[in-house]
C-alpha atoms as a PDB file:
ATOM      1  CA  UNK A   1      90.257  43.947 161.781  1.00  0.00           C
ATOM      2  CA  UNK A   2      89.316  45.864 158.398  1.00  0.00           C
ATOM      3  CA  UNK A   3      89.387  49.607 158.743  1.00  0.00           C
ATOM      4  CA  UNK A   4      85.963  51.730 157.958  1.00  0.00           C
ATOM      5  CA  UNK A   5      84.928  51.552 154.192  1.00  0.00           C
ATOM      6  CA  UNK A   6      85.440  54.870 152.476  1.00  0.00           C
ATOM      7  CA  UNK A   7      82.796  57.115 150.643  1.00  0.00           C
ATOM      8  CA  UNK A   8      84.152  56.006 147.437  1.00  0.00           C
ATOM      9  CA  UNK A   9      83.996  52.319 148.578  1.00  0.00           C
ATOM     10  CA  UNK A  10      80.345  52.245 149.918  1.00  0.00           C
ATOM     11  CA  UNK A  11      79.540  54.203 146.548  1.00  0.00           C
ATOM     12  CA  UNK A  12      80.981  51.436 144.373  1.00  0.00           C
ATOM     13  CA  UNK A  13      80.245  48.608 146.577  1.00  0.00           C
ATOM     14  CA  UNK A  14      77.228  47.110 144.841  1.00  0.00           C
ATOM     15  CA  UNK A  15      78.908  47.469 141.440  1.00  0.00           C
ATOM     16  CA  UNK A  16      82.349  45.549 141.868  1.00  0.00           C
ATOM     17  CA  UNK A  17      80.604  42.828 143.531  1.00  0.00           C
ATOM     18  CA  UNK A  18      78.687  42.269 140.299  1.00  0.00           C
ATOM     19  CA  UNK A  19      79.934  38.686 138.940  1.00  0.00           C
ATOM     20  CA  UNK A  20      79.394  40.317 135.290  1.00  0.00           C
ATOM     21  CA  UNK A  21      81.013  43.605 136.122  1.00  0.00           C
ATOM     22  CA  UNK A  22      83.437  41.379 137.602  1.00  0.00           C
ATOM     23  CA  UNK A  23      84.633  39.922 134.287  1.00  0.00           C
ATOM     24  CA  UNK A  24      85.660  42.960 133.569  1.00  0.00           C
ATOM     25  CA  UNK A  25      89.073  42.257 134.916  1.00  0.00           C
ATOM     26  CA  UNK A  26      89.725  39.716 131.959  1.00  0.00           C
ATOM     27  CA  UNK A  27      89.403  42.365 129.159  1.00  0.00           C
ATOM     28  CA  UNK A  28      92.923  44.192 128.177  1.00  0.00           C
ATOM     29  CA  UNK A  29      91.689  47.619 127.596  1.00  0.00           C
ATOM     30  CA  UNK A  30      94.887  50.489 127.728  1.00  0.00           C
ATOM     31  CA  UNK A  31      97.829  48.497 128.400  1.00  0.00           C
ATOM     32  CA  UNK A  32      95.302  47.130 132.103  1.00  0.00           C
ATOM     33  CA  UNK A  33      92.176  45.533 132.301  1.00  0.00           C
ATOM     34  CA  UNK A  34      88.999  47.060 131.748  1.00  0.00           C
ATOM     35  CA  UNK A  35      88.332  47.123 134.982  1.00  0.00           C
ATOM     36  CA  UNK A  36      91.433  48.563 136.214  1.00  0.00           C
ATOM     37  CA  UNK A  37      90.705  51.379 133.964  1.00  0.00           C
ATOM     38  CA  UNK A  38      86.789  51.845 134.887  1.00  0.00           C
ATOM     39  CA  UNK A  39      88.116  51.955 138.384  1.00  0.00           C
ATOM     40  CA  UNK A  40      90.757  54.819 137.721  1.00  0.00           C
ATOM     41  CA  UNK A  41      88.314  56.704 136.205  1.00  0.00           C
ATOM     42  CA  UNK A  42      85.959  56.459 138.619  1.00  0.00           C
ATOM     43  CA  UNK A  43      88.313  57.528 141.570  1.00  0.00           C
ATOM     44  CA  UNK A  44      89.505  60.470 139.189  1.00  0.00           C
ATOM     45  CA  UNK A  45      85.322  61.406 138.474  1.00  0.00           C
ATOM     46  CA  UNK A  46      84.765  61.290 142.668  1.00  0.00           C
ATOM     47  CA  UNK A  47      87.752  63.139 143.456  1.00  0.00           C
ATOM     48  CA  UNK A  48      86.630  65.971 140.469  1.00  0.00           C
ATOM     49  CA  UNK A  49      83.165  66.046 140.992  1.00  0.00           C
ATOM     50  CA  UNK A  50      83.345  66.124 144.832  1.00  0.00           C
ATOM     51  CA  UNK A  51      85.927  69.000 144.851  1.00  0.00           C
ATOM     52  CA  UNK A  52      83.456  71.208 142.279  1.00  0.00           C
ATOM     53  CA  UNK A  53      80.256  70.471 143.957  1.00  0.00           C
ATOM     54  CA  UNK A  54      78.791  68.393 141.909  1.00  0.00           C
ATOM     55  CA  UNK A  55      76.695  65.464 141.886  1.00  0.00           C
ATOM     56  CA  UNK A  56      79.325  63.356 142.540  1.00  0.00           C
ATOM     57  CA  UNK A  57      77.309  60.182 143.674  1.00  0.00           C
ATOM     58  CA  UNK A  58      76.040  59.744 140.451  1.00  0.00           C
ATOM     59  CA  UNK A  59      78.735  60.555 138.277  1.00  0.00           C
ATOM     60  CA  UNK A  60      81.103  58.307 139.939  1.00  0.00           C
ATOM     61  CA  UNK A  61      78.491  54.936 139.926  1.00  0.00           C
ATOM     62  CA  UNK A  62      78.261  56.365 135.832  1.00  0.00           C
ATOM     63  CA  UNK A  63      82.070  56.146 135.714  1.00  0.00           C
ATOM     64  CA  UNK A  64      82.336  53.344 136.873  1.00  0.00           C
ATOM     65  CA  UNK A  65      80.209  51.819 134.624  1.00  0.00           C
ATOM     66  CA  UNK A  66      81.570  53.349 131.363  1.00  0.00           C
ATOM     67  CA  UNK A  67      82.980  51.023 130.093  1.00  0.00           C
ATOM     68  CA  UNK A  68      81.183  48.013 131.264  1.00  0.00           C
ATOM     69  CA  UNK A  69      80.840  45.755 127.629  1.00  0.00           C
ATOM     70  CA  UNK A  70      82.973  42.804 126.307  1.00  0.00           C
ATOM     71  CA  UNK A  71      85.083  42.585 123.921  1.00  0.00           C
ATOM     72  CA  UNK A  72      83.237  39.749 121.983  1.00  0.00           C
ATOM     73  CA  UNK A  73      80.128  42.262 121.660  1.00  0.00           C
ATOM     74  CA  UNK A  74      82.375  44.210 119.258  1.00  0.00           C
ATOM     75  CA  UNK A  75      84.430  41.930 117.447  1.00  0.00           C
ATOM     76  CA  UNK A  76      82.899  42.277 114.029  1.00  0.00           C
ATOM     77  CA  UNK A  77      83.554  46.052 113.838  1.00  0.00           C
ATOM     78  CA  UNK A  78      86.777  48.446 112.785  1.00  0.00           C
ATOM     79  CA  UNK A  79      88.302  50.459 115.569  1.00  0.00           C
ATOM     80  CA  UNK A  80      86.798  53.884 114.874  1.00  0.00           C
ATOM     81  CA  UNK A  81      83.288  52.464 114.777  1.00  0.00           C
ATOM     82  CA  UNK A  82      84.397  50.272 118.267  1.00  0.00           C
ATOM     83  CA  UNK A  83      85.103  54.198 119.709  1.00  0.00           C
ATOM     84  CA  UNK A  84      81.791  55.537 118.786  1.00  0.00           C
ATOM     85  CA  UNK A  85      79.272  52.153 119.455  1.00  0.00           C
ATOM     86  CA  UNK A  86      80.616  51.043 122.929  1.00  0.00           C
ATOM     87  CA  UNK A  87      79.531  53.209 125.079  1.00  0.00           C
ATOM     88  CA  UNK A  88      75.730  52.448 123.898  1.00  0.00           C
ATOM     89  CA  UNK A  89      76.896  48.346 124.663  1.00  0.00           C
ATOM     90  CA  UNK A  90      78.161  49.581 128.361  1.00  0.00           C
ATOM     91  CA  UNK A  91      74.461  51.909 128.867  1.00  0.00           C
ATOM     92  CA  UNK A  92      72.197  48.637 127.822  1.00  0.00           C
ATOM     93  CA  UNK A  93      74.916  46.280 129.629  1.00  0.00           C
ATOM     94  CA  UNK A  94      74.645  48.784 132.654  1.00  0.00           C
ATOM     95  CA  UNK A  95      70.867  48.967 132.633  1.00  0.00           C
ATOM     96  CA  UNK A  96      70.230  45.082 132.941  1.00  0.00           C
ATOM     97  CA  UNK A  97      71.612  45.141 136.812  1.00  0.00           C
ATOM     98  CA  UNK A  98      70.836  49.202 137.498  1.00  0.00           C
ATOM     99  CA  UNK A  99      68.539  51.728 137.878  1.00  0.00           C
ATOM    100  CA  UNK A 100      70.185  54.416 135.569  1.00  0.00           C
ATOM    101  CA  UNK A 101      69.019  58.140 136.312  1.00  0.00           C
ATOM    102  CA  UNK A 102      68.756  60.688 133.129  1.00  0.00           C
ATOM    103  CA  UNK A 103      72.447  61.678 134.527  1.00  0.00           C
ATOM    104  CA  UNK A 104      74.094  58.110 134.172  1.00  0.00           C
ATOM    105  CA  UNK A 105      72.666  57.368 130.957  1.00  0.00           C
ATOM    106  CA  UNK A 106      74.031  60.738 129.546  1.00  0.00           C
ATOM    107  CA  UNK A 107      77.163  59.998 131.032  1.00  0.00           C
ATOM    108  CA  UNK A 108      77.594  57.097 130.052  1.00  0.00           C
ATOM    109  CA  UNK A 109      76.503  57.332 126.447  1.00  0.00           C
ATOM    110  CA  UNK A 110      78.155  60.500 126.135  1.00  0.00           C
ATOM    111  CA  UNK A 111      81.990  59.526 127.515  1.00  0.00           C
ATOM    112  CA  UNK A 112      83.291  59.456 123.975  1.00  0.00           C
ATOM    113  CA  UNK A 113      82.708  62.686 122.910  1.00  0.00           C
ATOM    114  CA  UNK A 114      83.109  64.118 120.291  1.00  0.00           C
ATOM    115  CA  UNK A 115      82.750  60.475 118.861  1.00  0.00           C
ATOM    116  CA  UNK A 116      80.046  58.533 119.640  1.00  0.00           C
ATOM    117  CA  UNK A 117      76.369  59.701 119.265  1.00  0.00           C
ATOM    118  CA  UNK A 118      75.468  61.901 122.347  1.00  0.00           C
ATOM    119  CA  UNK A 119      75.920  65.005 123.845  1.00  0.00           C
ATOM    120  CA  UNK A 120      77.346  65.559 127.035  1.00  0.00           C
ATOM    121  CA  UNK A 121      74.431  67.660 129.251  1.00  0.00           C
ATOM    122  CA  UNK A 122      75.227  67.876 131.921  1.00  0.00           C
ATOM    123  CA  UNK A 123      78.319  69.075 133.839  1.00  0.00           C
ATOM    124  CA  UNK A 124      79.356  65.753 135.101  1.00  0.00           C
ATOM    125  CA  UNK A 125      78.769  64.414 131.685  1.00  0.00           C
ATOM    126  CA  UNK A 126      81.923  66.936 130.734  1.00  0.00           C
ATOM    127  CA  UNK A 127      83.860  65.831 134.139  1.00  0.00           C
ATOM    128  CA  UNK A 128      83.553  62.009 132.866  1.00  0.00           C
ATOM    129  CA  UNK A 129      84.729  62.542 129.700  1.00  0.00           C
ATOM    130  CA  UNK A 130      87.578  64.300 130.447  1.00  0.00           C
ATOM    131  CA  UNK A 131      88.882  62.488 133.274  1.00  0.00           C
ATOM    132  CA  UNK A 132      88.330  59.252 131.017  1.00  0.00           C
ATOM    133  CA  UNK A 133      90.491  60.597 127.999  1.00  0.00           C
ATOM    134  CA  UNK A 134      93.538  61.824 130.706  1.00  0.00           C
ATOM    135  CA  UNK A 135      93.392  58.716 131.908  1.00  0.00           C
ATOM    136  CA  UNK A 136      93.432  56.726 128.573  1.00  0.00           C
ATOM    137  CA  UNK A 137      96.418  58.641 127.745  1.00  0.00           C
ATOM    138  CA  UNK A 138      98.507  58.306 131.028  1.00  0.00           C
ATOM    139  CA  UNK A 139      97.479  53.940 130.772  1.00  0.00           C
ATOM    140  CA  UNK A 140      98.456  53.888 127.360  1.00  0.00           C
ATOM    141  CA  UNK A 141     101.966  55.939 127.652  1.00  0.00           C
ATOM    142  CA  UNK A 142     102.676  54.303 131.509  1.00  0.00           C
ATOM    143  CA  UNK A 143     101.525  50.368 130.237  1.00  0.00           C
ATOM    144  CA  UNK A 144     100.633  50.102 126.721  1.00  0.00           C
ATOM    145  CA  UNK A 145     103.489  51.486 125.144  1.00  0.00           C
ATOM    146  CA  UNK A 146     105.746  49.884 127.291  1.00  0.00           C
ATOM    147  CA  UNK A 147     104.283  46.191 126.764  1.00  0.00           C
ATOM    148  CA  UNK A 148     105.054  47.001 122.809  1.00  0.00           C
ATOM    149  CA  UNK A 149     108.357  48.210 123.755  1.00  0.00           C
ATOM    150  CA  UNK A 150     108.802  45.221 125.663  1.00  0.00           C
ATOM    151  CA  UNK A 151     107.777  43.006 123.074  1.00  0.00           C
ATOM    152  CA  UNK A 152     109.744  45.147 120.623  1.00  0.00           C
ATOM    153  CA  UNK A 153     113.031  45.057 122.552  1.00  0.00           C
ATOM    154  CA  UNK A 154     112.446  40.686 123.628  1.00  0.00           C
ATOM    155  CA  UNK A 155     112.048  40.543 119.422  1.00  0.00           C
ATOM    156  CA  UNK A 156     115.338  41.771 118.797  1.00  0.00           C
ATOM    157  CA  UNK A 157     117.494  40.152 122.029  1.00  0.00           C
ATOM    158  CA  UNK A 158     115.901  37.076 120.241  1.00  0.00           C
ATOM    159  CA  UNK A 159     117.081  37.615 116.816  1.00  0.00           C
ATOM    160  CA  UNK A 160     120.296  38.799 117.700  1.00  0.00           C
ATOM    161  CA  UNK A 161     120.792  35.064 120.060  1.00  0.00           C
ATOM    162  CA  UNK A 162     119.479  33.236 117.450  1.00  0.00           C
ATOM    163  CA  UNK A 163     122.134  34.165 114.593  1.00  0.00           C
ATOM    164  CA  UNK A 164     124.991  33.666 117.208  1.00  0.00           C
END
């Protein structure tokens, strides 16, 4: 028998059983998948917002939804302008299954600041971004960097057998 669903669960139920939100989970993104990442950033934004009173409902459905565009919509640009345009991809991506408030749609659109092209507003806005970038840098220094080390260190055992 399953236990009870959690707050967080029931709040991000809808949204992970989204076939397109879904694919997610085939996009590298950090070292993980998108989705893996969206995910951790969403638990960090509930546990944050909750704990400072906050509207944590809202932020954490906003989190969650971040990051929520493909890598094909963004093949034909450099990395910088990547940083700044995706978050507009994951609001319009985000909008075609939900009913964003004013809240989500800042939040969303405003996650890469100072890059990107919004403001953050609100409070949570600020709570989203920075849980997002400390969590960018702990996936890319726990997975990312180690998969190039990895690759690094499987280059060189190679090299080193193959003149033997």
């Amino acid at each position: 028998m399953k236990g009870k669903k959690s707050e967080f669960d029931l709040l991000i139920e809808d949204i992970i059983n989204n076939d397109n939100f879904k694919e997610l989970d085939k996009e590298l993104h950090h070292g993980i998948t998108r989705y893996g990442h969206s995910m951790h950033v969403a638990k960090g934004v509930y546990d944050l917002t909750k704990k400072l009173h906050f509207n944590y409902k809202e932020a954490t459905r906003a989190a969650l939804l971040h990051d929520f565009y493909f890598n094909y919509q963004l093949e034909d640009n450099n990395e910088i302008k990547k940083l700044a345009i995706h978050p507009e991809l994951a609001y319009l991506n985000a909008s075609k299954y939900y009913k964003l408030t004013d809240l989500q749609k800042n939040i969303i659109l405003s996650h890469m600041f100072p890059l990107g092209n919004a403001f953050p507003k609100y409070k949570e806005s600020f709570c989203i971004t920075l849980v997002d970038k400390i969590v960018a840098i702990y996936e890319q220094q726990r997975y990312k960097i180690g998969m190039k080390l990895g690759v690094y260190f499987l280059f060189i055992f190679n090299m080193l057998t193959l003149h033997k």
